[in-house]
ModelCIF file with pLDDT and N, C-alpha, C, O atoms, coordinates in Angstrom:
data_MODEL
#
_entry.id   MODEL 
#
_entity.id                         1 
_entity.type                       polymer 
_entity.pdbx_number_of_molecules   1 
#
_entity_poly.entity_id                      1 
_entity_poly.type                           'polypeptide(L)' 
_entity_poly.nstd_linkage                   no 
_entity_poly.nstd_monomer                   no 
_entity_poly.pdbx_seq_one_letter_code       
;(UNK)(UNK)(UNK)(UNK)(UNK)(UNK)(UNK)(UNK)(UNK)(UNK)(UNK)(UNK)(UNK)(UNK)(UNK)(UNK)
(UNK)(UNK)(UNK)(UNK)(UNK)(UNK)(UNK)(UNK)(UNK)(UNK)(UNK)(UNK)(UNK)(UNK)(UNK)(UNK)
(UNK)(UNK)(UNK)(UNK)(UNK)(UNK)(UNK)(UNK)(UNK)(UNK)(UNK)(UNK)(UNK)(UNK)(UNK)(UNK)
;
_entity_poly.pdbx_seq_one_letter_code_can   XXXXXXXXXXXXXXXXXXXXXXXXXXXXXXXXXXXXXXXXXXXXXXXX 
_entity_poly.pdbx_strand_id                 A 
#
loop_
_entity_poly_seq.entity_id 
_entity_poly_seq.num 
_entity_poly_seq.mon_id 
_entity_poly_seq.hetero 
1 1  UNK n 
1 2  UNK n 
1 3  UNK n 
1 4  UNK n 
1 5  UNK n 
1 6  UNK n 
1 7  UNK n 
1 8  UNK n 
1 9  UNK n 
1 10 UNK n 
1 11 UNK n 
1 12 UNK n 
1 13 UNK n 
1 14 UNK n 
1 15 UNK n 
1 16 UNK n 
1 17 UNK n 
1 18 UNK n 
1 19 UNK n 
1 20 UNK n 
1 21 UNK n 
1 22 UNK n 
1 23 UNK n 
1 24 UNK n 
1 25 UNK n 
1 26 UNK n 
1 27 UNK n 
1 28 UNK n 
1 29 UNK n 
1 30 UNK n 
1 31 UNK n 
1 32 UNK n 
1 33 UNK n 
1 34 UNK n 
1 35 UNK n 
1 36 UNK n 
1 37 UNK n 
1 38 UNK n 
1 39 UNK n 
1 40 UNK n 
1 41 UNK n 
1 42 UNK n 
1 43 UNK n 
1 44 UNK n 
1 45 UNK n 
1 46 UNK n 
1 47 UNK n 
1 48 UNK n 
#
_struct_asym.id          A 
_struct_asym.entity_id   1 
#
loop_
_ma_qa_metric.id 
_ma_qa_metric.mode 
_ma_qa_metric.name 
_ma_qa_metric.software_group_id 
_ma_qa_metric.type 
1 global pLDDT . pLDDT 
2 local  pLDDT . pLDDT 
#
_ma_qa_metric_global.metric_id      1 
_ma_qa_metric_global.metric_value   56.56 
_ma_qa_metric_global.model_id       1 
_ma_qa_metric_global.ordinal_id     1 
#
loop_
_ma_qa_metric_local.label_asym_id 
_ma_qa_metric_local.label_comp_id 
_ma_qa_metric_local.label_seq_id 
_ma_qa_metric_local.metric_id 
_ma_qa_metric_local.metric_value 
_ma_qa_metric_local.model_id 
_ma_qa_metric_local.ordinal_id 
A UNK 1  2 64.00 1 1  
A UNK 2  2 52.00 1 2  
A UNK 3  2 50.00 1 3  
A UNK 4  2 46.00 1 4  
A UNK 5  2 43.00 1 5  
A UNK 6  2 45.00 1 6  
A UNK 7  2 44.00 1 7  
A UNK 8  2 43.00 1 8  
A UNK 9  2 41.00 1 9  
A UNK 10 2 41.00 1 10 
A UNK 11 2 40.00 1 11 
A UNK 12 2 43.00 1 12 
A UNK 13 2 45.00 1 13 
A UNK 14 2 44.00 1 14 
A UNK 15 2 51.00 1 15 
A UNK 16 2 62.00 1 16 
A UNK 17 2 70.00 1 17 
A UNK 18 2 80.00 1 18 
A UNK 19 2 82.00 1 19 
A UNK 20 2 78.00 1 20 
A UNK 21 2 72.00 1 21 
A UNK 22 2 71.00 1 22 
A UNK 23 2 68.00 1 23 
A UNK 24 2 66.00 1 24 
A UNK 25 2 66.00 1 25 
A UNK 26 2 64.00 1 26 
A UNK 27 2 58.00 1 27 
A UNK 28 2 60.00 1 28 
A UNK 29 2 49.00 1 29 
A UNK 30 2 44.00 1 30 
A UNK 31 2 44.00 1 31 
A UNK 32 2 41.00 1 32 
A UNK 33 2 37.00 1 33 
A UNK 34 2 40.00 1 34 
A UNK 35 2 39.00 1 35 
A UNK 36 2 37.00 1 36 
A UNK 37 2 38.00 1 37 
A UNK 38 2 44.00 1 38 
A UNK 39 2 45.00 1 39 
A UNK 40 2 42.00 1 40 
A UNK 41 2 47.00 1 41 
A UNK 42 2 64.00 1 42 
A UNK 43 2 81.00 1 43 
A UNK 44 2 84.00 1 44 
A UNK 45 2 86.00 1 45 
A UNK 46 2 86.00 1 46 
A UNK 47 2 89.00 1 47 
A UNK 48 2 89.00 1 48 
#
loop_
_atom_site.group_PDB 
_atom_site.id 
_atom_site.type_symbol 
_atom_site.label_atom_id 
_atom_site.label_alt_id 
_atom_site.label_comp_id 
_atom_site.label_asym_id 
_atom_site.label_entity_id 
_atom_site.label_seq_id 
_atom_site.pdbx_PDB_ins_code 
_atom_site.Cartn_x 
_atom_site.Cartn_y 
_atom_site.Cartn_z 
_atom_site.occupancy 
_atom_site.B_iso_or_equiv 
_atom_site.pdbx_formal_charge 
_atom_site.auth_seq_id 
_atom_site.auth_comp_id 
_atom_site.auth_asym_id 
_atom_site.auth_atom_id 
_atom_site.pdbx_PDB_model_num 
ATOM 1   N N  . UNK A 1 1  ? 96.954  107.245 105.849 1.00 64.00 ? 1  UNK A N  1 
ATOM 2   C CA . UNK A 1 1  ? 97.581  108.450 105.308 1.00 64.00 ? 1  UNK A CA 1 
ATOM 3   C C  . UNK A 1 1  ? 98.178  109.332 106.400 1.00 64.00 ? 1  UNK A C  1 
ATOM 4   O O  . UNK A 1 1  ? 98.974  110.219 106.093 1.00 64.00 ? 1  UNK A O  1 
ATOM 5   N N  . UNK A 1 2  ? 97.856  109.137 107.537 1.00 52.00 ? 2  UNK A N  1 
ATOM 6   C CA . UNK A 1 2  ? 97.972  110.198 108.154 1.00 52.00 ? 2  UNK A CA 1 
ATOM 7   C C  . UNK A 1 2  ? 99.204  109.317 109.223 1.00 52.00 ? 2  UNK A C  1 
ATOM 8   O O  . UNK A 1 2  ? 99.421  109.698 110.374 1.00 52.00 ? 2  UNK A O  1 
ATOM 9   N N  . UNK A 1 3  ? 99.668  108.533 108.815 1.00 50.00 ? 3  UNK A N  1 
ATOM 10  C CA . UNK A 1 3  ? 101.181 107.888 108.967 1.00 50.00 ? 3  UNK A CA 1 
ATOM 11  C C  . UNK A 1 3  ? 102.604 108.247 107.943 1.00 50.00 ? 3  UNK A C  1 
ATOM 12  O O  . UNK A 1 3  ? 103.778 108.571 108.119 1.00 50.00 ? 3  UNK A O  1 
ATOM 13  N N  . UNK A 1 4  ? 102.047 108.076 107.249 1.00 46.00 ? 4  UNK A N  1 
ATOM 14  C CA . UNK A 1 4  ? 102.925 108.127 105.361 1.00 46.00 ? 4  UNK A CA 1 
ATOM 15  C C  . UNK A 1 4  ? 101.871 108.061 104.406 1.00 46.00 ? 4  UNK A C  1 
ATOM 16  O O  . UNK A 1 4  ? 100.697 107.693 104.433 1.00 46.00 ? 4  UNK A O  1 
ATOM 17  N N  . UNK A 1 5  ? 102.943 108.709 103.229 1.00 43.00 ? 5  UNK A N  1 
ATOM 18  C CA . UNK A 1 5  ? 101.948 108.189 101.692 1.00 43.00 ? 5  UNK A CA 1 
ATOM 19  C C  . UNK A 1 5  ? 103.134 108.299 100.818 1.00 43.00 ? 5  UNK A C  1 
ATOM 20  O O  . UNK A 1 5  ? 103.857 109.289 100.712 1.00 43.00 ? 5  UNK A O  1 
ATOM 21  N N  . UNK A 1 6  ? 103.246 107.226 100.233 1.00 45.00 ? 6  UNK A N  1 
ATOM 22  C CA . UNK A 1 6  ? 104.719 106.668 99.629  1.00 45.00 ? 6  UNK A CA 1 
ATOM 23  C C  . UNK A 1 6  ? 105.672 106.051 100.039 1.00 45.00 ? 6  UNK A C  1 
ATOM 24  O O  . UNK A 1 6  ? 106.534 105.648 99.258  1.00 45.00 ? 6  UNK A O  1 
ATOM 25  N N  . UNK A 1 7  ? 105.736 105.830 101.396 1.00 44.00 ? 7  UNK A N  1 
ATOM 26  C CA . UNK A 1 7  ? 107.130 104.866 101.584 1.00 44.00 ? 7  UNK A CA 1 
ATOM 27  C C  . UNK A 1 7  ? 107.942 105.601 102.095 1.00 44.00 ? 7  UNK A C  1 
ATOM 28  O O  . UNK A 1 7  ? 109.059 105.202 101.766 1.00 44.00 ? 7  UNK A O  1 
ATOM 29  N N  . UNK A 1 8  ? 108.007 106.521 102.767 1.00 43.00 ? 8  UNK A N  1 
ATOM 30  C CA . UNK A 1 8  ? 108.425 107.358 103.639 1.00 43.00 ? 8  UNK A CA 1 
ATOM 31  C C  . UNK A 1 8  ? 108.875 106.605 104.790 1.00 43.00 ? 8  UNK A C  1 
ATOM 32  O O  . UNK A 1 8  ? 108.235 105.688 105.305 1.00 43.00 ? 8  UNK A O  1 
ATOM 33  N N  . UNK A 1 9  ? 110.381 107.174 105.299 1.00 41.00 ? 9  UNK A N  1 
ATOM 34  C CA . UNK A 1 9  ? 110.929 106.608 106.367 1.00 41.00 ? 9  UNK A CA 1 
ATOM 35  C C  . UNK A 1 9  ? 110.648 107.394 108.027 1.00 41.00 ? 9  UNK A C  1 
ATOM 36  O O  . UNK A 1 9  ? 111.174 107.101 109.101 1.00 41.00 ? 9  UNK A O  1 
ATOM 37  N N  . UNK A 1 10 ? 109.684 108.401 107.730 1.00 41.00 ? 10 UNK A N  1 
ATOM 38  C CA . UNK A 1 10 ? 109.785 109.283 109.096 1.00 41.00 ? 10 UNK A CA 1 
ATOM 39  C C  . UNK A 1 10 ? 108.297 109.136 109.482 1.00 41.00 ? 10 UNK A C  1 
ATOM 40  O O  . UNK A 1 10 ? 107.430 109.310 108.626 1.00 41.00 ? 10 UNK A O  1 
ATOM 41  N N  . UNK A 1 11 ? 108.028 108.861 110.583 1.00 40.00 ? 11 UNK A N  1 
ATOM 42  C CA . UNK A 1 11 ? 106.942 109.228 110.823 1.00 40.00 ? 11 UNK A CA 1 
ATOM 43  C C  . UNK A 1 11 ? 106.413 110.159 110.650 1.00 40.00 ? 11 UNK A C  1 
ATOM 44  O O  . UNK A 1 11 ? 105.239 109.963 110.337 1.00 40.00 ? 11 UNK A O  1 
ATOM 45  N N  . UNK A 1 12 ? 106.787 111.479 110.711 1.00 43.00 ? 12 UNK A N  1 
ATOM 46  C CA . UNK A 1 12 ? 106.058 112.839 110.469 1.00 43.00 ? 12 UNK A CA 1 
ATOM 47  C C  . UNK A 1 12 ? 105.944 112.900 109.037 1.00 43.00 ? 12 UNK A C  1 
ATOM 48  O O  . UNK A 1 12 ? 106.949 112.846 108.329 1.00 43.00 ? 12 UNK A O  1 
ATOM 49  N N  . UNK A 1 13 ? 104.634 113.022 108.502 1.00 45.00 ? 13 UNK A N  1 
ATOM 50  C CA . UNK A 1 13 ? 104.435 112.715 107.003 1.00 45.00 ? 13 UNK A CA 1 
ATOM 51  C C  . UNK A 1 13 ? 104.702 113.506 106.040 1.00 45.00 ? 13 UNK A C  1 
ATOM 52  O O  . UNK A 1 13 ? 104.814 113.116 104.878 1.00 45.00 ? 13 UNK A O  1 
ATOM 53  N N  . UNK A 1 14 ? 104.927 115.556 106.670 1.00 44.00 ? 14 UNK A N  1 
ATOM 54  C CA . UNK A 1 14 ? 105.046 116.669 106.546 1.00 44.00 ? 14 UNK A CA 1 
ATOM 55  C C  . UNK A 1 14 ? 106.657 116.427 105.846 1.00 44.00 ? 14 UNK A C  1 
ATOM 56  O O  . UNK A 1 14 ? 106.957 116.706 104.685 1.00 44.00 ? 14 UNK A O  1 
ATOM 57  N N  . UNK A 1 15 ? 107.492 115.891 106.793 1.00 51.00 ? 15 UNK A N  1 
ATOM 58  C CA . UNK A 1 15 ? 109.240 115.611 107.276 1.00 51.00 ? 15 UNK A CA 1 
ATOM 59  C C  . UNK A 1 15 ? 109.329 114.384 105.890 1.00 51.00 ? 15 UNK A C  1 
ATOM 60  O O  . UNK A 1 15 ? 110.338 114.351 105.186 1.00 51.00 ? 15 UNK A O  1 
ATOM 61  N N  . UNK A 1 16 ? 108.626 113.819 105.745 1.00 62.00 ? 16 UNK A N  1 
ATOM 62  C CA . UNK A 1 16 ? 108.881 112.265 104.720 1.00 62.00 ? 16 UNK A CA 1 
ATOM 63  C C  . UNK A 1 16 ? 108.185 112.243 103.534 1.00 62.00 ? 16 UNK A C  1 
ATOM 64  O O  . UNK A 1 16 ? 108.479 111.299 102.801 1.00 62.00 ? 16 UNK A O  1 
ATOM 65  N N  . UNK A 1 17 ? 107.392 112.967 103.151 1.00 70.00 ? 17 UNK A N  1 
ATOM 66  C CA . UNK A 1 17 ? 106.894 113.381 101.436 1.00 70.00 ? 17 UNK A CA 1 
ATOM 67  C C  . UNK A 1 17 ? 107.705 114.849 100.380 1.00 70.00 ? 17 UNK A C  1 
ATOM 68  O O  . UNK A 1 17 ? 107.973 115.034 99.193  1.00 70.00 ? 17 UNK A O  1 
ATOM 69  N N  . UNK A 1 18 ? 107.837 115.601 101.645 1.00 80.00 ? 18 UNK A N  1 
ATOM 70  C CA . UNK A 1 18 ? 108.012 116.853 100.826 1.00 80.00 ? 18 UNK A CA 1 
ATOM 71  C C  . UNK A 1 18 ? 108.892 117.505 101.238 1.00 80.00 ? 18 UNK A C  1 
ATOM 72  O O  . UNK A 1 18 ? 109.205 117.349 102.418 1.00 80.00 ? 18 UNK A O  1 
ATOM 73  N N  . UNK A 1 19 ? 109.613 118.472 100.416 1.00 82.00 ? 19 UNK A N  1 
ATOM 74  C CA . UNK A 1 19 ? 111.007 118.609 100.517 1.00 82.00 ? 19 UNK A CA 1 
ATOM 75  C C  . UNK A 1 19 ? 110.963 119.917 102.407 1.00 82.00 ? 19 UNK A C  1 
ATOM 76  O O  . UNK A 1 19 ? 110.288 120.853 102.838 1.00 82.00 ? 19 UNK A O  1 
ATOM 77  N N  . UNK A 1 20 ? 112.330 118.947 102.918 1.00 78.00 ? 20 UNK A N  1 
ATOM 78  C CA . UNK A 1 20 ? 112.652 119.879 104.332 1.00 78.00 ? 20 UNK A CA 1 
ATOM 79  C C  . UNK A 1 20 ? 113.776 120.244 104.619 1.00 78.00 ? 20 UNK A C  1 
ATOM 80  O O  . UNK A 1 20 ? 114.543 119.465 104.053 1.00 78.00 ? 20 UNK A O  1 
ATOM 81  N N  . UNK A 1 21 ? 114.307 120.951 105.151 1.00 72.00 ? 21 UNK A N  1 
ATOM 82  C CA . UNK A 1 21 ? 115.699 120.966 105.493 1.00 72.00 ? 21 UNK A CA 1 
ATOM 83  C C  . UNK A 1 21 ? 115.869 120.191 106.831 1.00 72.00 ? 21 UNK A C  1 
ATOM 84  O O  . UNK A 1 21 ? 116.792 120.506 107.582 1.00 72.00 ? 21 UNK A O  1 
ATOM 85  N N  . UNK A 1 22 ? 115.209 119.419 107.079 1.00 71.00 ? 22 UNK A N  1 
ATOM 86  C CA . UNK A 1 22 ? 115.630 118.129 108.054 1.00 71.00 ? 22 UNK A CA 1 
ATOM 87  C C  . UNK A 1 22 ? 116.648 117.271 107.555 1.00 71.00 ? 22 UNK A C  1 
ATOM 88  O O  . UNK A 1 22 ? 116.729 117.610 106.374 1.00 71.00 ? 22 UNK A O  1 
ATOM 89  N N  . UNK A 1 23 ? 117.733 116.077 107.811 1.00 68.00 ? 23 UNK A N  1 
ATOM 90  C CA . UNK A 1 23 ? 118.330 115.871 107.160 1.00 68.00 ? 23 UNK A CA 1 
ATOM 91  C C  . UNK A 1 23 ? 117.334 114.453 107.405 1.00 68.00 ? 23 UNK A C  1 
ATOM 92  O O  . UNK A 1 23 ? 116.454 114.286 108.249 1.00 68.00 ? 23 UNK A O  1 
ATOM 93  N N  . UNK A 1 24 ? 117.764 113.633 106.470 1.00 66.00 ? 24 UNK A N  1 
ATOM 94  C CA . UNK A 1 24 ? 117.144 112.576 106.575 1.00 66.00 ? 24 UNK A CA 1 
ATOM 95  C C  . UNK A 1 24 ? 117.862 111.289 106.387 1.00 66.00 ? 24 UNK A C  1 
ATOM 96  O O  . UNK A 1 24 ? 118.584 111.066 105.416 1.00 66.00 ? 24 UNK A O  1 
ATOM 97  N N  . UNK A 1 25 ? 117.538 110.070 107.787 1.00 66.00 ? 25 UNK A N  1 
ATOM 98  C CA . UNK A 1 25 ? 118.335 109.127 107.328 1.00 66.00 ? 25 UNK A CA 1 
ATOM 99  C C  . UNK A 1 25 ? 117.633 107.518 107.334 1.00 66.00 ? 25 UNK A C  1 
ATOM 100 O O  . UNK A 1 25 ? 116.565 107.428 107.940 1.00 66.00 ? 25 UNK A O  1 
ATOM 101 N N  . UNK A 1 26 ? 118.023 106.622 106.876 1.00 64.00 ? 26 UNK A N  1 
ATOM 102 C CA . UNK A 1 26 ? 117.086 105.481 106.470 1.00 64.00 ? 26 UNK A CA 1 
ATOM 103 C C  . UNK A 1 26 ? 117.821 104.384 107.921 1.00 64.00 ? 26 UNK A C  1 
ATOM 104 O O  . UNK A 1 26 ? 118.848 103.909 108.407 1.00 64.00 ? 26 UNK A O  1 
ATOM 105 N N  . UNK A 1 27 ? 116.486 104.496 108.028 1.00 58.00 ? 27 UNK A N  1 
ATOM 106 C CA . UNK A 1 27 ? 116.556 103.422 109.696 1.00 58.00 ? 27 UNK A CA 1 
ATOM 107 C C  . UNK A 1 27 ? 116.176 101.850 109.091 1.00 58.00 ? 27 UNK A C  1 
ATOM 108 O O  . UNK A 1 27 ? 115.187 101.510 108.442 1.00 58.00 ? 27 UNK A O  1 
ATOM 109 N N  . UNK A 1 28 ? 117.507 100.914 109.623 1.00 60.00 ? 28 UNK A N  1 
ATOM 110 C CA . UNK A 1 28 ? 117.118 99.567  109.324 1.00 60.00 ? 28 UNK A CA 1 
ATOM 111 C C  . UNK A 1 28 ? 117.392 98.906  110.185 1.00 60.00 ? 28 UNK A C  1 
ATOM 112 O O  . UNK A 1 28 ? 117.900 97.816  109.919 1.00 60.00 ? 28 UNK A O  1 
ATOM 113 N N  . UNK A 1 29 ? 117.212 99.218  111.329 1.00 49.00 ? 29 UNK A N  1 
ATOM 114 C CA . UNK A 1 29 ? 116.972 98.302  112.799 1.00 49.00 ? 29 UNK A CA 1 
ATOM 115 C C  . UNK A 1 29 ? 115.516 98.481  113.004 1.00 49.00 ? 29 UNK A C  1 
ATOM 116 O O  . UNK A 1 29 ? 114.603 99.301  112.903 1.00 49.00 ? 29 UNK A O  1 
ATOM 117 N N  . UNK A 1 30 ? 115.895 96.861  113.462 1.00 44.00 ? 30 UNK A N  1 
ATOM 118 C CA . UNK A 1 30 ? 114.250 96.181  113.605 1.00 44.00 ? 30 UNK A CA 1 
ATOM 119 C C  . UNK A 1 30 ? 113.134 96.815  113.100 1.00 44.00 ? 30 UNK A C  1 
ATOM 120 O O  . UNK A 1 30 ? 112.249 97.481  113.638 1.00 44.00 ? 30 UNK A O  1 
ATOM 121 N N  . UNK A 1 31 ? 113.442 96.325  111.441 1.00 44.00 ? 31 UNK A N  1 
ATOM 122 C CA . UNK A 1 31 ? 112.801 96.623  110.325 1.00 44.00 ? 31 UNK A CA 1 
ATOM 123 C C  . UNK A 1 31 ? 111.534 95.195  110.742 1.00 44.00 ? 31 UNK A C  1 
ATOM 124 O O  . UNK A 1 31 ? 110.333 95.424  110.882 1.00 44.00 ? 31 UNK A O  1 
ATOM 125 N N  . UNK A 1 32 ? 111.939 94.284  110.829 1.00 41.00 ? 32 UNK A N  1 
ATOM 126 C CA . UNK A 1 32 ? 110.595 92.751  111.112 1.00 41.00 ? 32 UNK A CA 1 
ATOM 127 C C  . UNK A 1 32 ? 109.797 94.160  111.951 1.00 41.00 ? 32 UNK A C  1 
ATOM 128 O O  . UNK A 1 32 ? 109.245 95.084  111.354 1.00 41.00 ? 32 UNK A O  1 
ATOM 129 N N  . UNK A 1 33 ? 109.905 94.035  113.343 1.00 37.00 ? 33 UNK A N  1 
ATOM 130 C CA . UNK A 1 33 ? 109.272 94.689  114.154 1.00 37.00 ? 33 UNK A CA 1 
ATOM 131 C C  . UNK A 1 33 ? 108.083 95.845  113.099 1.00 37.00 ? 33 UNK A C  1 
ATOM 132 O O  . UNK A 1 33 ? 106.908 95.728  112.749 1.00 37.00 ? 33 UNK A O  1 
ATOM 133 N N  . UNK A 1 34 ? 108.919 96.682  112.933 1.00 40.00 ? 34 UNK A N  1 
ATOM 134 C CA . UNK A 1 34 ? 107.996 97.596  111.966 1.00 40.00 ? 34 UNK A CA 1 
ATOM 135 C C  . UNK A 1 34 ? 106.936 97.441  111.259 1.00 40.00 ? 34 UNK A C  1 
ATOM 136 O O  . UNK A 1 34 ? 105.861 98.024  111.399 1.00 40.00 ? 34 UNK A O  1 
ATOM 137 N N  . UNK A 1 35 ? 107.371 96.257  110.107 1.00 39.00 ? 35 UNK A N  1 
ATOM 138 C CA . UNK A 1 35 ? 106.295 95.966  109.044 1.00 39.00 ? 35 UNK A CA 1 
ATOM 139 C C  . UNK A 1 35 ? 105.539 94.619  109.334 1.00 39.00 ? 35 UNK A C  1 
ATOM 140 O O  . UNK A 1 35 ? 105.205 93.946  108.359 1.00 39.00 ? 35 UNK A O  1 
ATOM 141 N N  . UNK A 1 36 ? 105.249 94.184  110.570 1.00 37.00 ? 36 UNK A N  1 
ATOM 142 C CA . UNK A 1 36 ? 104.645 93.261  110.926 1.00 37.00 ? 36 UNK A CA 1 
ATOM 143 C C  . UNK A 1 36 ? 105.629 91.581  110.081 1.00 37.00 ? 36 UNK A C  1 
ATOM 144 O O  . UNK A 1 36 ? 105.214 90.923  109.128 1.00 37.00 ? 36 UNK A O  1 
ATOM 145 N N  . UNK A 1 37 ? 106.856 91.366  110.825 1.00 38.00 ? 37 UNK A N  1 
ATOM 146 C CA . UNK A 1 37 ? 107.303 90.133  110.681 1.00 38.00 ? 37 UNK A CA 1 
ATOM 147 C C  . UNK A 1 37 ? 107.680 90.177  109.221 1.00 38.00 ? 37 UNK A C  1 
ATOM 148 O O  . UNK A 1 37 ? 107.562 89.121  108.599 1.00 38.00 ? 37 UNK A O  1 
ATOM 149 N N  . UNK A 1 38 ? 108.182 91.409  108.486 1.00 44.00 ? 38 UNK A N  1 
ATOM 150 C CA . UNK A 1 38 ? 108.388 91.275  107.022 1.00 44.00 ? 38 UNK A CA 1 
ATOM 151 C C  . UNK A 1 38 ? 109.740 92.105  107.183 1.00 44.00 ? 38 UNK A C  1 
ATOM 152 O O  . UNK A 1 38 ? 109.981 93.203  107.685 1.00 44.00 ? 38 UNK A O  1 
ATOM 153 N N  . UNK A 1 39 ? 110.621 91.022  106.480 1.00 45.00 ? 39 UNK A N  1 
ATOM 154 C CA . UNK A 1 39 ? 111.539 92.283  105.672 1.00 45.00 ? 39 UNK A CA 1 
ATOM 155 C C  . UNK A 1 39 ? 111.716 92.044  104.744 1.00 45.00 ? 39 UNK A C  1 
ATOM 156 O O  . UNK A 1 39 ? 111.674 90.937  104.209 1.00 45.00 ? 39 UNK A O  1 
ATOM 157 N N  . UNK A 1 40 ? 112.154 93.838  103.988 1.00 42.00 ? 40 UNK A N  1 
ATOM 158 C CA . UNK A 1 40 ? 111.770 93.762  102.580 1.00 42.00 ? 40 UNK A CA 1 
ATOM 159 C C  . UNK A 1 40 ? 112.582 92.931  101.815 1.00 42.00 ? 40 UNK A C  1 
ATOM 160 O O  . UNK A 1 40 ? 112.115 92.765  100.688 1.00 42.00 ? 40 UNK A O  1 
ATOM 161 N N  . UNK A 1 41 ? 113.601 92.365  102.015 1.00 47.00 ? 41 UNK A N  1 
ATOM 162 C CA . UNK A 1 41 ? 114.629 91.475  101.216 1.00 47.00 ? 41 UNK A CA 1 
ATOM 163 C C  . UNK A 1 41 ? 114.006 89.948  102.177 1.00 47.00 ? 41 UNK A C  1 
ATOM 164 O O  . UNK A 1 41 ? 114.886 89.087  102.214 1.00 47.00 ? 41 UNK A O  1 
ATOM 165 N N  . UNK A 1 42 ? 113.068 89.651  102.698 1.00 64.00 ? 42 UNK A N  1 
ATOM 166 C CA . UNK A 1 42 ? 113.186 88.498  103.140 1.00 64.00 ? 42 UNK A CA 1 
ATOM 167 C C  . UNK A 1 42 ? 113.061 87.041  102.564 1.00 64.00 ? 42 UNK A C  1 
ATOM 168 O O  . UNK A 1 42 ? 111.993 87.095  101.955 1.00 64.00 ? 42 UNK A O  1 
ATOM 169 N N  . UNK A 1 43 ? 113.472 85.988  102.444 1.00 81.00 ? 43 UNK A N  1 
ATOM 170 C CA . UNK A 1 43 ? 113.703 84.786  101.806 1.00 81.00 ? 43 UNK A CA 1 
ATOM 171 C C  . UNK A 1 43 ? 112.373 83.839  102.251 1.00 81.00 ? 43 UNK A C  1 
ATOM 172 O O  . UNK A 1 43 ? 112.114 82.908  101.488 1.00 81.00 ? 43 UNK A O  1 
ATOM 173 N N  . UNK A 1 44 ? 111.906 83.939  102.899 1.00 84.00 ? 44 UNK A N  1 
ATOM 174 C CA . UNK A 1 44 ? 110.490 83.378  103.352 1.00 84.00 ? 44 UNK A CA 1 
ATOM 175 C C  . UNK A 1 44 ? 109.468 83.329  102.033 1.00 84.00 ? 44 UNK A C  1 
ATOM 176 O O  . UNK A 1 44 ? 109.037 82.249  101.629 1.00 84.00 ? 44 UNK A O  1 
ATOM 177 N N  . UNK A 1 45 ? 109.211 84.263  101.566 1.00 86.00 ? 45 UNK A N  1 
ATOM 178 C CA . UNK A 1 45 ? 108.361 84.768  100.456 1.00 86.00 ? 45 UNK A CA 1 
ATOM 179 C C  . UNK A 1 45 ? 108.567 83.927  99.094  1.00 86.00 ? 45 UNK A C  1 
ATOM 180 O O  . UNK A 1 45 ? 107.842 83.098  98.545  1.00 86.00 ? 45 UNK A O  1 
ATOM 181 N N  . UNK A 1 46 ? 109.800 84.443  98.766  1.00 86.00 ? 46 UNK A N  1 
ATOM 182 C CA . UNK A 1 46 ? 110.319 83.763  97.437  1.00 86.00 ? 46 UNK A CA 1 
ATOM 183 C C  . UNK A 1 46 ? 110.538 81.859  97.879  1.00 86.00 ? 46 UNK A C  1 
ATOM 184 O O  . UNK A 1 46 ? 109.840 81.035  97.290  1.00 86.00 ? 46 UNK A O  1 
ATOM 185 N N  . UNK A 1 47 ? 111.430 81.475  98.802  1.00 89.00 ? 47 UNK A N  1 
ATOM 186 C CA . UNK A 1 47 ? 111.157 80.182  99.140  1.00 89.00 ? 47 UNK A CA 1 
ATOM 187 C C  . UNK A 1 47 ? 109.338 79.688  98.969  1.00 89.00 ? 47 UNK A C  1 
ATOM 188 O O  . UNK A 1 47 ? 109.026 78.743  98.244  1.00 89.00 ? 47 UNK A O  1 
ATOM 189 N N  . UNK A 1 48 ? 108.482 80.352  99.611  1.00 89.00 ? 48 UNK A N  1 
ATOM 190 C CA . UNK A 1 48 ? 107.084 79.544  99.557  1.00 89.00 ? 48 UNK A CA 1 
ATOM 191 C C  . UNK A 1 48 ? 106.456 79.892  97.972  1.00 89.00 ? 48 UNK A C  1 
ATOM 192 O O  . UNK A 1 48 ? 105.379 79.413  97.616  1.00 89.00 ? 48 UNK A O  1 
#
């Protein structure tokens, strides 16, 4: 929890649940890296 709670793209959990006047933008470089060797559209999954 004290990363995210919901799927939040920011690390600061304050900045990524609830409304800020930060602007906010969706990071999709080296998304594998992130979620441990997963991406969310990846073909691995559905193939096995």
């Amino acid at each position: 929890f004290n990363t995210t709670l919901g799927g939040g793209n920011s690390p600061n959990k304050t900045d990524s649940l609830i409304c800020s006047a930060n602007n906010r933008t969706e990071s999709c470089e080296n998304t594998a890296e992130k979620v441990g060797f997963e991406s969310d559209v990846s073909v691995l999954p559905r193939l096995l």
